[in-house]
Protein backbone atom coordinates (compact mmCIF):
# COMPACT_ATOMS: atom_id res chain seq x y z
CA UNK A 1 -57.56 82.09 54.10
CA UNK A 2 -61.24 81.07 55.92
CA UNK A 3 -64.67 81.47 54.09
CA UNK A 4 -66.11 80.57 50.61
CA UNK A 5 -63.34 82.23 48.40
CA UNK A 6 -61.03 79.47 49.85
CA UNK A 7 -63.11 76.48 48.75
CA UNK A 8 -64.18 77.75 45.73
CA UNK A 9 -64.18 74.49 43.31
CA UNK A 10 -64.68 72.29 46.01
CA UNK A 11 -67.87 70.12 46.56
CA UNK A 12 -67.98 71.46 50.28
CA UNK A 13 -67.79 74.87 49.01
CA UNK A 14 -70.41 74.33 46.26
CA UNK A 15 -72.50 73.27 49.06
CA UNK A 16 -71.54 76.36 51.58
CA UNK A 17 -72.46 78.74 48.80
CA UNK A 18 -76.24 76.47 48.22
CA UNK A 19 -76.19 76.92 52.11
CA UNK A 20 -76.03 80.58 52.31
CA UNK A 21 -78.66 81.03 49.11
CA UNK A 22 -80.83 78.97 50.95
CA UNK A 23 -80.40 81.02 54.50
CA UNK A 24 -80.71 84.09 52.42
CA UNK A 25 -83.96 83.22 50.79
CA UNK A 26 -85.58 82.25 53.86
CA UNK A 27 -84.21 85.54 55.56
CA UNK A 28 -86.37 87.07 52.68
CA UNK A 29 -89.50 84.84 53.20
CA UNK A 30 -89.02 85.60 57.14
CA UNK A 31 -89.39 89.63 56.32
CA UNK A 32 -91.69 89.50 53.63
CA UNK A 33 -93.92 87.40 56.40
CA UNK A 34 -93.03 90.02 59.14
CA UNK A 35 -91.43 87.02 61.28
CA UNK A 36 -88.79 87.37 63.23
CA UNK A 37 -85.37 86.21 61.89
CA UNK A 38 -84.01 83.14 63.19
CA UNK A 39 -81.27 80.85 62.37
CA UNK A 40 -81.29 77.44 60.94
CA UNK A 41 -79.17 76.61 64.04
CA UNK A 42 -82.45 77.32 65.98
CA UNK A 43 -84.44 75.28 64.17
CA UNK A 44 -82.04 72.62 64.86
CA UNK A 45 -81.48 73.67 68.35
CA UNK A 46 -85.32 73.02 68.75
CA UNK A 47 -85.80 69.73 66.99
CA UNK A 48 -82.88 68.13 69.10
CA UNK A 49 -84.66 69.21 72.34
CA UNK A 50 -87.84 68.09 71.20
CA UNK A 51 -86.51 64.83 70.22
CA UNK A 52 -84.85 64.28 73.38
CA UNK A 53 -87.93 65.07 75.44
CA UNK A 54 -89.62 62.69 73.56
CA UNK A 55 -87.35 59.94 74.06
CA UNK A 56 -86.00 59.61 70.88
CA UNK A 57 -81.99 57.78 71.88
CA UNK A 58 -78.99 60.06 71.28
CA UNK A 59 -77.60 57.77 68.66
CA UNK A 60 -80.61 58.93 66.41
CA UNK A 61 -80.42 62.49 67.57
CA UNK A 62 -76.88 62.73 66.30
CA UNK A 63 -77.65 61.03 63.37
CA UNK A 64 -80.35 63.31 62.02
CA UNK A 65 -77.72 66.49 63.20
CA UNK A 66 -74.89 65.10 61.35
CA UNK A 67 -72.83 64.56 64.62
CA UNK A 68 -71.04 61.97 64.50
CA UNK A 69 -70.02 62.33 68.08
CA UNK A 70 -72.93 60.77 70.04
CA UNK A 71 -71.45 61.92 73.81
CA UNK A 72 -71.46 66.14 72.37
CA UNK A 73 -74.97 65.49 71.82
CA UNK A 74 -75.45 63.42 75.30
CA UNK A 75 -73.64 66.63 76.87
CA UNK A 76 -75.18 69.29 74.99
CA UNK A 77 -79.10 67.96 75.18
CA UNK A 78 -78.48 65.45 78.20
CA UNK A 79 -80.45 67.85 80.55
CA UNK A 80 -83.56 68.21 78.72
CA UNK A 81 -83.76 64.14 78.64
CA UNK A 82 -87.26 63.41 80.84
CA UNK A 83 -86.38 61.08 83.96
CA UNK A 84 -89.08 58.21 84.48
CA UNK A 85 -91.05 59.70 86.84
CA UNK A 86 -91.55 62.92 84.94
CA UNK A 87 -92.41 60.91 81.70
CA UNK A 88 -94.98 58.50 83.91
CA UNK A 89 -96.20 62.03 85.23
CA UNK A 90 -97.13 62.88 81.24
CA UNK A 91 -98.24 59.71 80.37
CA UNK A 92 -100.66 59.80 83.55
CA UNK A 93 -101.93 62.95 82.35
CA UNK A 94 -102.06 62.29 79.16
CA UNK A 95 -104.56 58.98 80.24
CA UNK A 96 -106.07 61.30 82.18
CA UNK A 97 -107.19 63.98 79.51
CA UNK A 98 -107.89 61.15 76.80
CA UNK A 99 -110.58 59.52 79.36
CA UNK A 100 -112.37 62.88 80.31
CA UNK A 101 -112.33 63.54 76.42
CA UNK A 102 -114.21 60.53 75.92
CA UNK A 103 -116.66 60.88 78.58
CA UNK A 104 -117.39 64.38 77.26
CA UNK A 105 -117.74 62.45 73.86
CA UNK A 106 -120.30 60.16 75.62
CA UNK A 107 -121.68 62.34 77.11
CA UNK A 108 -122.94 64.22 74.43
CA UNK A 109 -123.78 61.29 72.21
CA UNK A 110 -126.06 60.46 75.27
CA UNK A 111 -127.70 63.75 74.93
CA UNK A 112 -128.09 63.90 70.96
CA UNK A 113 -129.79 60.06 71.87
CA UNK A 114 -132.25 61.55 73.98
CA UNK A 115 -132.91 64.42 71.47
CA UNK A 116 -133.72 62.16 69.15
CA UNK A 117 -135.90 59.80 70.22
């Protein structure tokens, strides 16, 4: 016999049936808020991308997931993993932003000088 009535009394069951409070009360908060339902999966599903765009190693990853199999996660999330010259690309831009913010900055500190005098 599957589900919770099987592994009643058990610690993993105690913690199935905390599980599926918790997935029902944020079901609740989602349509009280008028959001669109989504699973905790998703939210998971979208961290572990993240992460691995970011750089963060697989080992981690899998850690933070609960995998303990570090090649699923290499599989699974393997292809959103930047190569170099896409993550020089970002960092370029990146450099490239944060300098035209801070000639804007200067720029207008030059101006409010001039006011001011």
């Amino acid at each position: 016999m599957h589900g919770l009535h099987s592994r009643r009394g058990t610690a993993e069951g105690e913690e199935h049936a905390l599980l599926t409070h918790a997935g029902q009360r944020a079901i609740a908060l989602l349509k009280r808020l008028e959001l669109p339902h989504h699973r905790v999966h998703d939210a998971r599903h979208f961290y572990a991308v993240r992460a691995i765009r970011a750089g963060t190693p697989y080992e981690l990853v899998a850690k933070q997931l609960g995998h303990a199999d570090v090649a699923m996660v290499a599989k699974v999330y393997g292809r959103f993993k930047p190569d170099h010259d896409e993550r020089d690309r970002w960092e370029l831009a990146a450099d490239a932003l944060d300098r035209a913010d801070a000639a804007r900055a200067e720029a207008r500190a030059d101006g409010q000088d001039r006011v001011d005098r």
